[in-house]
C-alpha atoms as a PDB file:
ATOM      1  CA  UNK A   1     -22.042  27.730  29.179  1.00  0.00           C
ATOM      2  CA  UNK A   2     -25.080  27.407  31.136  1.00  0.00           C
ATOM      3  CA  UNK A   3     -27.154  27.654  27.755  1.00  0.00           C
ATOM      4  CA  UNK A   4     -25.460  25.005  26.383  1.00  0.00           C
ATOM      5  CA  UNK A   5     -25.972  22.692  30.139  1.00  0.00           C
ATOM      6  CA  UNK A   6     -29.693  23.828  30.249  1.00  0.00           C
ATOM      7  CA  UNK A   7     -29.704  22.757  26.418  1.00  0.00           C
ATOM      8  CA  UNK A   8     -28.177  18.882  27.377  1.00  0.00           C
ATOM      9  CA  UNK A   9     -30.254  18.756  30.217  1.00  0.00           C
ATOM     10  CA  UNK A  10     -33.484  18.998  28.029  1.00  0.00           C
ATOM     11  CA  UNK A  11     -32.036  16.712  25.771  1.00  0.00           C
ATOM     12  CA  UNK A  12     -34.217  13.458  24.462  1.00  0.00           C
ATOM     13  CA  UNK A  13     -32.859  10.620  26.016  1.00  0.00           C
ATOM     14  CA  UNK A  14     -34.460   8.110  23.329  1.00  0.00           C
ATOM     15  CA  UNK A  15     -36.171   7.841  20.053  1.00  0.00           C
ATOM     16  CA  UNK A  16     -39.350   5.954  19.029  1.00  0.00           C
ATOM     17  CA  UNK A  17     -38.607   4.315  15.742  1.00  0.00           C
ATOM     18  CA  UNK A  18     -42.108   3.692  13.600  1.00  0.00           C
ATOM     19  CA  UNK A  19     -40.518   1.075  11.148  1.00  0.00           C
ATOM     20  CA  UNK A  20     -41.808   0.160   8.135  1.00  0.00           C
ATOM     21  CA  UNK A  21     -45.597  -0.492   8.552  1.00  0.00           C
ATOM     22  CA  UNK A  22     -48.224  -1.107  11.600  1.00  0.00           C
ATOM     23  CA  UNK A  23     -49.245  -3.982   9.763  1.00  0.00           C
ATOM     24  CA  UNK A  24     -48.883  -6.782  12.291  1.00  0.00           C
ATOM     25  CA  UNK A  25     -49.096  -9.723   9.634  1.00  0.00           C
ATOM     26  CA  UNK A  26     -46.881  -7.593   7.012  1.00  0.00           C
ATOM     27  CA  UNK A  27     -44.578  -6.815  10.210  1.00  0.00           C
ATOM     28  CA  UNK A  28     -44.592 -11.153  11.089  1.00  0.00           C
ATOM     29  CA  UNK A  29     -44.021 -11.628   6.785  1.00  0.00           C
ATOM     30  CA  UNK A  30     -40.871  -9.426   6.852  1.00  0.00           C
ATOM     31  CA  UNK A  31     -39.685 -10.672   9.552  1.00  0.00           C
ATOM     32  CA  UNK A  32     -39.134 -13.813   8.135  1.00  0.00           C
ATOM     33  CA  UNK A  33     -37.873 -12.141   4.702  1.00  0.00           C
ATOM     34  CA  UNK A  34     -35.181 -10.240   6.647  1.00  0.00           C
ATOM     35  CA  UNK A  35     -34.253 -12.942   8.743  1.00  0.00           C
ATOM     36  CA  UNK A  36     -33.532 -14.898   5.447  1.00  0.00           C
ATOM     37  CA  UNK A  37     -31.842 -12.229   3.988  1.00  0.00           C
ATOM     38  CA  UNK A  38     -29.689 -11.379   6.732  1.00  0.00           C
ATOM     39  CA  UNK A  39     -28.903 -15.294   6.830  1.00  0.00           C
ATOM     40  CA  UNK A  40     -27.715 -15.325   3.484  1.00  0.00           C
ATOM     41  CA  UNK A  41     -25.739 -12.139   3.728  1.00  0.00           C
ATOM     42  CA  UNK A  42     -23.603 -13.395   6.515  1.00  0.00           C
ATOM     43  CA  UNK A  43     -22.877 -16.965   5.080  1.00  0.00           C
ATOM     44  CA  UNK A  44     -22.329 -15.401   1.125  1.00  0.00           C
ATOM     45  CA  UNK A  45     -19.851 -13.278   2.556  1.00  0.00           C
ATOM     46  CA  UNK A  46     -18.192 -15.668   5.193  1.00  0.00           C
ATOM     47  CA  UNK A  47     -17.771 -18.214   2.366  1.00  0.00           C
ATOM     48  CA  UNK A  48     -16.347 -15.308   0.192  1.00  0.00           C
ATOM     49  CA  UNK A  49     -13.645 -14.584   3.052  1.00  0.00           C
ATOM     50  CA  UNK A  50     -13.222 -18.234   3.470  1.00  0.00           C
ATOM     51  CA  UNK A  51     -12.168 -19.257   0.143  1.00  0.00           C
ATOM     52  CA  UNK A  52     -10.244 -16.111  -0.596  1.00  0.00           C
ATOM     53  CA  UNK A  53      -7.784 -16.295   3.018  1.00  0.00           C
ATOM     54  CA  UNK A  54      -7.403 -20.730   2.823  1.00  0.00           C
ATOM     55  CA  UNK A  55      -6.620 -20.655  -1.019  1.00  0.00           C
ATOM     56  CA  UNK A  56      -3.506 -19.883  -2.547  1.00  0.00           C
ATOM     57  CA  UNK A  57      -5.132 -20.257  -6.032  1.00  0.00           C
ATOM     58  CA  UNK A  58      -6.801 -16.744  -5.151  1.00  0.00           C
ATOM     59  CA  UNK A  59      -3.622 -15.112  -3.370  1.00  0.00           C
ATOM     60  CA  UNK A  60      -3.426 -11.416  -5.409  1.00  0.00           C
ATOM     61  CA  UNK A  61      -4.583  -8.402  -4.888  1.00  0.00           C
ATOM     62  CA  UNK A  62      -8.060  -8.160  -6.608  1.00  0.00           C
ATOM     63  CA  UNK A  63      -9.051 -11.131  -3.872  1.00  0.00           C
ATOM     64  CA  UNK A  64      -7.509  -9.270  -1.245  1.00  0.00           C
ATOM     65  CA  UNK A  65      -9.580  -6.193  -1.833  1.00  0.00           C
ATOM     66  CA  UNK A  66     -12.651  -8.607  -2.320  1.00  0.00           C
ATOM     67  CA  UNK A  67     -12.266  -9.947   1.025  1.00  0.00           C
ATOM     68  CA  UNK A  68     -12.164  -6.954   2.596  1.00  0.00           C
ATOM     69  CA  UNK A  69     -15.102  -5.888   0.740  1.00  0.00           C
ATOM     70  CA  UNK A  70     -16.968  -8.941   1.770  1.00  0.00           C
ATOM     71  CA  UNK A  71     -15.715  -8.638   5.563  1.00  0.00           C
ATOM     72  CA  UNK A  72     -17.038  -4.829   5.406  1.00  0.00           C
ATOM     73  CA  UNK A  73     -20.522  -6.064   4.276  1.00  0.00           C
ATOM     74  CA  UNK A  74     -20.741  -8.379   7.399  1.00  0.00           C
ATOM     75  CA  UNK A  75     -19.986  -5.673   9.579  1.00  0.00           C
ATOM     76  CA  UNK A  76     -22.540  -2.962   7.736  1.00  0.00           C
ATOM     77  CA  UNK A  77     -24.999  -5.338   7.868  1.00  0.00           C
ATOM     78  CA  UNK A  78     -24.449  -6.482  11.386  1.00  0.00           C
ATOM     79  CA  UNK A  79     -24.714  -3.034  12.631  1.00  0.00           C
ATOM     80  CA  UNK A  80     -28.236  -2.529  10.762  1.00  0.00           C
ATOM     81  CA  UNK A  81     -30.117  -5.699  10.393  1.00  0.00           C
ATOM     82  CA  UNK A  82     -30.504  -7.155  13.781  1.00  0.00           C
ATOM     83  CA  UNK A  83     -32.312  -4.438  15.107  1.00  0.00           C
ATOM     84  CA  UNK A  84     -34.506  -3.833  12.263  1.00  0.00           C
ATOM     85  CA  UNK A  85     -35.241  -7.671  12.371  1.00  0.00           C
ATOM     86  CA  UNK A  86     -36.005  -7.313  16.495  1.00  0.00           C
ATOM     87  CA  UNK A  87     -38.343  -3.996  15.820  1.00  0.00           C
ATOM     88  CA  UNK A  88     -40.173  -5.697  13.742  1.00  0.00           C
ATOM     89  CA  UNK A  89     -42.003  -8.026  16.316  1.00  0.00           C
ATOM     90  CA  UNK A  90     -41.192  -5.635  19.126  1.00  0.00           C
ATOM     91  CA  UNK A  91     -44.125  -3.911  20.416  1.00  0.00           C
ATOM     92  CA  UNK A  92     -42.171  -0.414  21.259  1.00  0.00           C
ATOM     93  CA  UNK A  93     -39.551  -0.020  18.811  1.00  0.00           C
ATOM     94  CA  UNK A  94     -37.186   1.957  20.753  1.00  0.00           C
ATOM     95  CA  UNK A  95     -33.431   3.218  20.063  1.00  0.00           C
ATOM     96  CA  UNK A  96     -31.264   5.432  22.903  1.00  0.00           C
ATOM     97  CA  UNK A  97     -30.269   8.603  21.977  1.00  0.00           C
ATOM     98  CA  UNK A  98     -26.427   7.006  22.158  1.00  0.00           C
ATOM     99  CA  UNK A  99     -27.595   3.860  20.341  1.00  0.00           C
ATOM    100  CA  UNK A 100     -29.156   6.263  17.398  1.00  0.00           C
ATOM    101  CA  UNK A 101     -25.674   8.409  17.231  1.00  0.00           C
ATOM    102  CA  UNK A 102     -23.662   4.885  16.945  1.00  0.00           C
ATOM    103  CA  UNK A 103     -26.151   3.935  14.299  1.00  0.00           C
ATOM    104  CA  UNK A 104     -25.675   6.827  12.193  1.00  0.00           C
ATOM    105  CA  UNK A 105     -21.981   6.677  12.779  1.00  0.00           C
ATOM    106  CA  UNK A 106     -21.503   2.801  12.032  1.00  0.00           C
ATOM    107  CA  UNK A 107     -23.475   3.589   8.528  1.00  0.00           C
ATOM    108  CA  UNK A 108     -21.827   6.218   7.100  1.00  0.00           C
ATOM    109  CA  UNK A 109     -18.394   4.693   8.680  1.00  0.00           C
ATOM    110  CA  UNK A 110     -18.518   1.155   6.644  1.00  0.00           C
ATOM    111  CA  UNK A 111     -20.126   2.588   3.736  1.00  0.00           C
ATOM    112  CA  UNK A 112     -17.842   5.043   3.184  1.00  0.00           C
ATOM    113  CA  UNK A 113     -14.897   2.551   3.316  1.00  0.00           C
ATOM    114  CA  UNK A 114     -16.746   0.471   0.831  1.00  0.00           C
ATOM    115  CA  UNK A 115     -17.040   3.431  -1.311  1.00  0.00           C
ATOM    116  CA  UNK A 116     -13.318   3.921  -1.245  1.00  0.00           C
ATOM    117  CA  UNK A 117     -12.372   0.644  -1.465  1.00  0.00           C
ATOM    118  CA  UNK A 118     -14.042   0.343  -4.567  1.00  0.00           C
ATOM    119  CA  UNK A 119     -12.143   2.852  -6.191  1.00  0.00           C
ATOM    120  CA  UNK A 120      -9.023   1.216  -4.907  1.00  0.00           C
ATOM    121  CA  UNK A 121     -10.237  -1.685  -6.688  1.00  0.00           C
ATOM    122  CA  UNK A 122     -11.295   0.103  -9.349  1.00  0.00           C
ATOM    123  CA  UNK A 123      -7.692   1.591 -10.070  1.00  0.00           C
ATOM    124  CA  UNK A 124      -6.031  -1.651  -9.021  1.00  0.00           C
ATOM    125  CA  UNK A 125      -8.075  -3.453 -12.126  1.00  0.00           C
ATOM    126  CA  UNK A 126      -6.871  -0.277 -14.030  1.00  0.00           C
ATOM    127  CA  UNK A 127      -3.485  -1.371 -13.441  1.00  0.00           C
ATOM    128  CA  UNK A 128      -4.094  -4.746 -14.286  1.00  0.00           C
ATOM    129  CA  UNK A 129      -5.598  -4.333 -17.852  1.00  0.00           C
ATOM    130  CA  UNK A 130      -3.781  -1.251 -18.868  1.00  0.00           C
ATOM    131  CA  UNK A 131      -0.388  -1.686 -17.293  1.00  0.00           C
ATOM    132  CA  UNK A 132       0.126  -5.029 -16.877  1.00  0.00           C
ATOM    133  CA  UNK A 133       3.479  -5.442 -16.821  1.00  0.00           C
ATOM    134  CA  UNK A 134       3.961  -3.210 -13.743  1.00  0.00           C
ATOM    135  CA  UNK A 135       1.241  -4.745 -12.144  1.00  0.00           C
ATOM    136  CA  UNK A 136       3.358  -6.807  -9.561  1.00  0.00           C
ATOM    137  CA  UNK A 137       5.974  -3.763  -8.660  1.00  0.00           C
ATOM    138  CA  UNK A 138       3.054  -0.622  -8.664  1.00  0.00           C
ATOM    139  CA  UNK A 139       0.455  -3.182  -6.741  1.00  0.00           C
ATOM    140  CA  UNK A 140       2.659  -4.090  -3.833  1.00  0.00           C
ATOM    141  CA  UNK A 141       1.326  -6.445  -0.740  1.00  0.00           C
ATOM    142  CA  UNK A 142       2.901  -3.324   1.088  1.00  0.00           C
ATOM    143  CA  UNK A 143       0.699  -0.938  -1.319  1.00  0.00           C
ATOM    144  CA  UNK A 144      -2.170  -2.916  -1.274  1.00  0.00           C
ATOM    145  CA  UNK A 145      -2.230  -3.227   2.792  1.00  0.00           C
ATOM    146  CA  UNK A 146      -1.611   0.589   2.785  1.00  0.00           C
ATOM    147  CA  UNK A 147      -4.605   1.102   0.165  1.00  0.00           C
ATOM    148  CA  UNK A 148      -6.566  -0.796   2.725  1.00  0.00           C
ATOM    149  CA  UNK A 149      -5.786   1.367   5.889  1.00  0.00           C
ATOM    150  CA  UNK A 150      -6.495   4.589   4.210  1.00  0.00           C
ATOM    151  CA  UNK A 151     -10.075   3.160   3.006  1.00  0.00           C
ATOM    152  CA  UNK A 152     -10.244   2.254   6.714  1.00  0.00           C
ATOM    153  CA  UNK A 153      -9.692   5.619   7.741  1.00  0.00           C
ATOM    154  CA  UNK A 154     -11.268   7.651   4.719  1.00  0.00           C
ATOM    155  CA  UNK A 155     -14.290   5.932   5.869  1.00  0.00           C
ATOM    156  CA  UNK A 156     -13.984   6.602  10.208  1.00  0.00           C
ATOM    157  CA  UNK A 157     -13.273  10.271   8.820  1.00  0.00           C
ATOM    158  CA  UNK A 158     -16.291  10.340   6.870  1.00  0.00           C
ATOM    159  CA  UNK A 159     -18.495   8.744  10.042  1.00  0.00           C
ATOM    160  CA  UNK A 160     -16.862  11.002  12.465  1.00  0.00           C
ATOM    161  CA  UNK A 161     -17.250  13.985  10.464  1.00  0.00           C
ATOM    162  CA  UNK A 162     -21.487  13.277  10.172  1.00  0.00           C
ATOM    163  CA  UNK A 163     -22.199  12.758  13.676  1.00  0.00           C
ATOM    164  CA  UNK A 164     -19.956  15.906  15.112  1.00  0.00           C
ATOM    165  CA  UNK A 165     -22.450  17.952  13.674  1.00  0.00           C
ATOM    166  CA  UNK A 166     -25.535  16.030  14.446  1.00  0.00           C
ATOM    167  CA  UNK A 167     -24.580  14.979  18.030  1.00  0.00           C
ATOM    168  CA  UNK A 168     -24.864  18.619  19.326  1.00  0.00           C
ATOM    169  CA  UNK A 169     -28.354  19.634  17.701  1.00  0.00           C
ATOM    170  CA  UNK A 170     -30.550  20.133  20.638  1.00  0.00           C
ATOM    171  CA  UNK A 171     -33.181  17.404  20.613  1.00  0.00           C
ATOM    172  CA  UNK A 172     -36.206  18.231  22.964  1.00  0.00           C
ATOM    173  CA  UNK A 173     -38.940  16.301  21.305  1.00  0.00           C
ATOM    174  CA  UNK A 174     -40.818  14.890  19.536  1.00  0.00           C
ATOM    175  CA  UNK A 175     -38.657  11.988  19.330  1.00  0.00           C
ATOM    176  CA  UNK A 176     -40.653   9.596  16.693  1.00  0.00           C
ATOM    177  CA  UNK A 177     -39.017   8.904  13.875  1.00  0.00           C
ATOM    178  CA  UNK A 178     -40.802   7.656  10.806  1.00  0.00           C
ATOM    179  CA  UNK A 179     -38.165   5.548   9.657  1.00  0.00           C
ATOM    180  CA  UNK A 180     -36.814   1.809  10.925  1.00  0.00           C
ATOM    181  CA  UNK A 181     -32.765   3.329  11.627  1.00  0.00           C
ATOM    182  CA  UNK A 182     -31.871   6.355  12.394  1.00  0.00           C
ATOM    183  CA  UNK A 183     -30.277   8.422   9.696  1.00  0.00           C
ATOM    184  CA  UNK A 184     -29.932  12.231   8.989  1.00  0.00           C
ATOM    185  CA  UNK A 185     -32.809  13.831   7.121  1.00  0.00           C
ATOM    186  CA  UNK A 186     -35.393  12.232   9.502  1.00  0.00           C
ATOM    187  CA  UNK A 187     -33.066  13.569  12.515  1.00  0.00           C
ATOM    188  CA  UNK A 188     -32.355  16.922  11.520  1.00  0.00           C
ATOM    189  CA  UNK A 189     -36.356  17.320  11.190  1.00  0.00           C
ATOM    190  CA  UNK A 190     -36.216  16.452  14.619  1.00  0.00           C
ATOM    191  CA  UNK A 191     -33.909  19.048  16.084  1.00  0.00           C
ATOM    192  CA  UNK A 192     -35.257  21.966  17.817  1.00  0.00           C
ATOM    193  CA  UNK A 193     -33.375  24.752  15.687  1.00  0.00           C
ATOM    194  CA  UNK A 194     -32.919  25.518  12.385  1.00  0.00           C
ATOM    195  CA  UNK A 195     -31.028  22.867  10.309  1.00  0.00           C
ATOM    196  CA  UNK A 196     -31.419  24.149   6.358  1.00  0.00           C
ATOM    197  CA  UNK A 197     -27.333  24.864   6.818  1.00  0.00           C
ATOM    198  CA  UNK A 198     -27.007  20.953   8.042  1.00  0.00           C
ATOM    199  CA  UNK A 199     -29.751  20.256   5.346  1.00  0.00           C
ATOM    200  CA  UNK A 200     -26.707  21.376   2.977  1.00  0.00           C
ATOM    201  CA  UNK A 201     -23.719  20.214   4.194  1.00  0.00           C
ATOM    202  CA  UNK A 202     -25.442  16.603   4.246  1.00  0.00           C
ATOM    203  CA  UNK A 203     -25.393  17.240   0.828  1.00  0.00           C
ATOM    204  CA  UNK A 204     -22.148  18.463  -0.039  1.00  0.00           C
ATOM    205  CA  UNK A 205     -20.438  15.726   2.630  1.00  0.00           C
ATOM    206  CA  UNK A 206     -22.569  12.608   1.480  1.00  0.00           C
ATOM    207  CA  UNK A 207     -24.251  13.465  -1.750  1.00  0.00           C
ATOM    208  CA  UNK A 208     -21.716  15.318  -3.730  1.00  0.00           C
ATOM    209  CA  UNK A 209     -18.997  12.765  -2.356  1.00  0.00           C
ATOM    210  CA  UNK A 210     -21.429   9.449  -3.780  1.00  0.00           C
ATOM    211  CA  UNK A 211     -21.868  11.456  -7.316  1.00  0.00           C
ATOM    212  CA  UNK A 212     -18.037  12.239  -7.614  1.00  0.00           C
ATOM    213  CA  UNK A 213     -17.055   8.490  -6.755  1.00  0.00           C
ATOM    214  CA  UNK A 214     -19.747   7.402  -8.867  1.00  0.00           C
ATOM    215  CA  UNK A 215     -18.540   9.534 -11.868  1.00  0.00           C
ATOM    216  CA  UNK A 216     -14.870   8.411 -11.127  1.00  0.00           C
ATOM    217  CA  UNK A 217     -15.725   4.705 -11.060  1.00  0.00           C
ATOM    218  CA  UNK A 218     -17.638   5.266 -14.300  1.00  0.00           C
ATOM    219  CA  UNK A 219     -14.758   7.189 -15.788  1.00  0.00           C
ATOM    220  CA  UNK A 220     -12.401   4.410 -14.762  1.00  0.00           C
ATOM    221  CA  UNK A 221     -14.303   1.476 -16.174  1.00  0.00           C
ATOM    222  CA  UNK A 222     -14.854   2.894 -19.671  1.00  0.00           C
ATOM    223  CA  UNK A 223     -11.324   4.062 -20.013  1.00  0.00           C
ATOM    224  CA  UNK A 224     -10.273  -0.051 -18.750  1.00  0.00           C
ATOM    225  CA  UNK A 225     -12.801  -1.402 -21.311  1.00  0.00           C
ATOM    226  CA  UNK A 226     -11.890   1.187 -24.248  1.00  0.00           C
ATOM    227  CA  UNK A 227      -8.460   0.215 -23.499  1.00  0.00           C
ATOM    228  CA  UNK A 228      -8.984  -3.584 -23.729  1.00  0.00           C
ATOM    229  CA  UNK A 229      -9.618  -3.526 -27.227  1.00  0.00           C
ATOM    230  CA  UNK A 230      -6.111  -4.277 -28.110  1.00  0.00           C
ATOM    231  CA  UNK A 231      -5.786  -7.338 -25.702  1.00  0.00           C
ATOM    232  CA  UNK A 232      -6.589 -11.147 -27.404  1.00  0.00           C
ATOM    233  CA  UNK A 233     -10.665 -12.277 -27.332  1.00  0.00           C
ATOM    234  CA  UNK A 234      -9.873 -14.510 -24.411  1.00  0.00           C
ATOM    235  CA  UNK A 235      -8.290 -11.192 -22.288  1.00  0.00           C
ATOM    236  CA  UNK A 236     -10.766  -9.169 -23.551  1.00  0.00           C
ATOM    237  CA  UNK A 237     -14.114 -11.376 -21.932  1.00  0.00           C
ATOM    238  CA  UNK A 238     -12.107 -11.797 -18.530  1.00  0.00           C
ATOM    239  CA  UNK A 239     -11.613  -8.354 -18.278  1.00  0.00           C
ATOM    240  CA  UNK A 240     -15.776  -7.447 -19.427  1.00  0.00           C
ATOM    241  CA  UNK A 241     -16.407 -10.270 -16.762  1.00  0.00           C
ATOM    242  CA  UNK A 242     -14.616  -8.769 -14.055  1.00  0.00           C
ATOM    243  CA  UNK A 243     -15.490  -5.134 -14.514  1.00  0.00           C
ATOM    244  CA  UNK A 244     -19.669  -6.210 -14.945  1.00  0.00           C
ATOM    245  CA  UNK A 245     -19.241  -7.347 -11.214  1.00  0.00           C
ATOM    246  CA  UNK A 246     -17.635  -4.426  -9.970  1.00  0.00           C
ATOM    247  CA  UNK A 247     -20.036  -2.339 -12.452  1.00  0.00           C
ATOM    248  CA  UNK A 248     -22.984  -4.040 -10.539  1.00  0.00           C
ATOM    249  CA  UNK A 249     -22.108  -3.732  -7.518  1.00  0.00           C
ATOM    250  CA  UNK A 250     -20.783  -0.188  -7.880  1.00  0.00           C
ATOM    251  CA  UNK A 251     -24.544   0.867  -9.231  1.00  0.00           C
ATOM    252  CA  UNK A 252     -25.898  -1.209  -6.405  1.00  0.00           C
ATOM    253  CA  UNK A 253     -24.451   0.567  -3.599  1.00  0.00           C
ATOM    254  CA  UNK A 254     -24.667   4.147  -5.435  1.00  0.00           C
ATOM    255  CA  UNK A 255     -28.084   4.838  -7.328  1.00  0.00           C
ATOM    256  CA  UNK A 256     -29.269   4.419  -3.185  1.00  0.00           C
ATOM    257  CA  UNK A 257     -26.904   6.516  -1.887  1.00  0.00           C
ATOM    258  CA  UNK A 258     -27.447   9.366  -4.872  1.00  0.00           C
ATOM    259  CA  UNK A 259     -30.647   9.205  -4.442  1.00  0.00           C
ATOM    260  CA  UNK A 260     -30.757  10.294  -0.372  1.00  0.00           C
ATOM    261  CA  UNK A 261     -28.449  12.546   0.035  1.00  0.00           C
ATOM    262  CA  UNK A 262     -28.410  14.634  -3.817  1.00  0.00           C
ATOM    263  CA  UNK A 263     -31.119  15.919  -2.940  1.00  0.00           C
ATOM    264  CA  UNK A 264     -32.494  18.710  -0.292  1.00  0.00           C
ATOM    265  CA  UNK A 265     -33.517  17.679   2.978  1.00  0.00           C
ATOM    266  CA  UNK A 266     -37.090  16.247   2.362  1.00  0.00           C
ATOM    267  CA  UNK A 267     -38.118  12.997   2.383  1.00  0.00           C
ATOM    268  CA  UNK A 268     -40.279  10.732   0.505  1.00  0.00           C
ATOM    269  CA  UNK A 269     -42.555   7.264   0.651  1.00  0.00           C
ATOM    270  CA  UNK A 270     -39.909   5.593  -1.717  1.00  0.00           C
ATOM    271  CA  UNK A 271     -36.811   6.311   0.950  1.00  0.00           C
ATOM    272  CA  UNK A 272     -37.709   3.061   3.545  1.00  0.00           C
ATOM    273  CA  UNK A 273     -37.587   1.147   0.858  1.00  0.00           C
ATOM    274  CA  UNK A 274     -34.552   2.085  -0.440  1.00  0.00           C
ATOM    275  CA  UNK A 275     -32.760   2.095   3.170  1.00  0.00           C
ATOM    276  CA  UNK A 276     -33.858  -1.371   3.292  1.00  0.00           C
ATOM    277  CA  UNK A 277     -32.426  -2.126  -0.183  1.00  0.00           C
ATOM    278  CA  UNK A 278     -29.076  -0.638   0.258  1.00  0.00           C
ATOM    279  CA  UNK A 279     -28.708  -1.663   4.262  1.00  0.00           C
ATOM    280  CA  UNK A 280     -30.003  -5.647   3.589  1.00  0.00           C
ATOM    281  CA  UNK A 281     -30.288  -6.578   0.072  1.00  0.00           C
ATOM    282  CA  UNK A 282     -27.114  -5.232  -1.550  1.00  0.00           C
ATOM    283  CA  UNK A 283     -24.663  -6.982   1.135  1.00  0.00           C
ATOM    284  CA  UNK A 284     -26.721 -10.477   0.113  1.00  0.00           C
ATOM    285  CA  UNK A 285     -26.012  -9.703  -3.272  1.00  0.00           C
ATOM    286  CA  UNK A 286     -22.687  -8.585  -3.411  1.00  0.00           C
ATOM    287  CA  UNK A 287     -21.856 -12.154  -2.870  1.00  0.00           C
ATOM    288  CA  UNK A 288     -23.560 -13.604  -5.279  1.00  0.00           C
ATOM    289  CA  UNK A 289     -22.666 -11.190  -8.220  1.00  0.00           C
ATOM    290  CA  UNK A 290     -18.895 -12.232  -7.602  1.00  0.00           C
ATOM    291  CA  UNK A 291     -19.327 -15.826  -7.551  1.00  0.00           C
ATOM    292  CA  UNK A 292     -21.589 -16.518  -9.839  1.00  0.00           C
ATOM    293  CA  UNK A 293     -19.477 -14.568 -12.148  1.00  0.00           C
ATOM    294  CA  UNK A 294     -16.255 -15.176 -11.631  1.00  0.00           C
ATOM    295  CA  UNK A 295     -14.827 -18.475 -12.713  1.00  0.00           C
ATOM    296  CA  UNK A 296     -11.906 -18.677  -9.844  1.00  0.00           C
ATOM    297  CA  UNK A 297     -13.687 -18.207  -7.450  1.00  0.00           C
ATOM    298  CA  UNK A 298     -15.734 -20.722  -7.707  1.00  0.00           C
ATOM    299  CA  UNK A 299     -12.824 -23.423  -8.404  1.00  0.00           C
ATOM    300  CA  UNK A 300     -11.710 -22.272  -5.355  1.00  0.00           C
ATOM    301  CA  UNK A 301     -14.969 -22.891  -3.663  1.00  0.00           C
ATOM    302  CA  UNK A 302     -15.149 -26.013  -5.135  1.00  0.00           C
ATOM    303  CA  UNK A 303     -11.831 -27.231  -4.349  1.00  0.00           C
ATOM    304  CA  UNK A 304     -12.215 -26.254  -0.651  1.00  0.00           C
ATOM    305  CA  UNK A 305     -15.694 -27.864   0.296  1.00  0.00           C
ATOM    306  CA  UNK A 306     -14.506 -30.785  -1.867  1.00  0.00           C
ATOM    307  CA  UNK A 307     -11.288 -31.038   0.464  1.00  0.00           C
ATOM    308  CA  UNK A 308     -13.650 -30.685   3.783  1.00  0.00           C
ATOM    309  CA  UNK A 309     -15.839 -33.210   2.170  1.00  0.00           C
ATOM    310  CA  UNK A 310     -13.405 -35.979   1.887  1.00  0.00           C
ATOM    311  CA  UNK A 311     -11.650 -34.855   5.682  1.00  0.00           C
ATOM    312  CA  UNK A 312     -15.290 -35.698   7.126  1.00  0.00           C
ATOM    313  CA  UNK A 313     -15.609 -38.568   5.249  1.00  0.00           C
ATOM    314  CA  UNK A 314     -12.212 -39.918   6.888  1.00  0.00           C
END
């Protein structure tokens, strides 16, 4: 016991966060790019959530599950952007030792729901294309809202589960960090003890679960397309439409993920800038990829501005 008080007492109270470069006029450039980025992030998604909850054109499941999945990139991006925007024209790039534990905890939280929900959404267009005429009775409002909850919670498990084990590593400096958020590997080189048997659970717990949802999703989509070969020419291109977008944006999220966590706990030049594609530019593009591809949803989009259009006209 009076180890383990001796240990918190000696504990680092904050970490210095070195960012992406010390390049004052690349630091001023990105600034701007991230600011734009985060900009179009939020209002993609918003207008995503927007059409899908005010149009009854877009009232089944699929939508349902894309709201979500847009209202889950607000908040993952929310939780990471705004300080990596700040830091970048901040001249000490700080983060508390409680603001660094929330950080990791927020990230592995929302994109661990997304991860599930996309295998939710995943099975629900299984459903859809193979088994169509159960669709309505085995895809519920009550299932779908209970498919929800658990991705909800599948995800806090998943958060919770990563910073139990970091939040007791004794941290007694150095405290920089040579990244622009805090995340594991550049932690657990931080910690004052040993952490090869963290090193591996960080891959078992993050990078075995990203290859096994990958390789699920994958398995999924084939089987839906090999099975779709029976359906009429017109079935057949909504349902290649549909799965590219969830294709894309299941590659998008993963190839990132799979390639931080498969492997052992090193780190490399390459991983800031794939933190910064995975934390800002996949949200922005999730967006786009389902709206520029997807024929109802743009009606709807259409429909809706055109009706707010003629209500400020009057």
């Amino acid at each position: 016991m009076t180890n383990w008080i001796h240990q918190a007492m000696n504990t680092v109270t904050e970490f210095i966060l070195l960012g992406l470069t010390q390049n004052t006029d690349v630091q001023k450039l990105l600034f701007i790019v991230f600011t734009l980025i985060y900009f179009l992030t939020l209002t993609g998604n918003l207008l995503i959530l927007m059409t899908i909850t005010t149009s009854p054109l877009l009232e089944c499941p699929m939508y349902f599950f894309l709201s979500f999945l847009s209202f889950i990139d607000i908040c993952f991006s929310s939780t990471m952007a705004p300080k990596m925007i700040n830091d970048l024209l901040a001249k000490k790039k700080t983060i508390s030792f409680g603001g660094c534990m929330t950080q990791v905890f927020t990230e592995h939280y929302f994109v661990g729901t997304e991860i599930i929900l996309l295998m939710v959404m995943a099975y629900d267009h299984n459903v859809a294309i193979c088994r169509p005429l159960y669709y309505m009775t085995t895809m519920s409002w009550w299932v779908c809202g209970l498919l929800v909850v658990l991705s909800w919670a599948g995800g806090f498990l998943h958060g919770l589960i990563q910073i139990l084990f970091i939040v007791w590593l004794p941290f007694r400096g150095p405290n920089v960090i040579d990244h622009f958020v805090c995340d594991l590997y550049p932690l657990l080189k931080l910690s004052c003890t040993d952490t090869h048997i963290f090193g591996l659970f960080v891959v078992t717990n993050s990078g075995l679960m990203c290859m096994l949802s990958f390789s699920i999703l994958i398995t999924s989509y084939v089987f839906i397309l090999s099975s779709n070969r029976t359906h009429s020419s017109e079935g057949q291109w909504k349902a290649i439409t549909t799965c590219a977008s969830h294709i894309t944006v299941t590659f998008l999220l993963f190839v990132p993920c799979i390639f931080e966590y498969i492997r052992p706990m090193i780190t490399f030049p390459t991983d800031k800038a794939v933190a910064v594609f995975y934390t800002l530019v996949t949200p922005m593009l999730n967006p786009l990829i389902y709206t520029l591809r997807n024929a109802e949803v743009k009606n709807a989009m259409r429909k809706l501005w055109s009706q707010k259009m003629i209500l400020c006209i009057n």
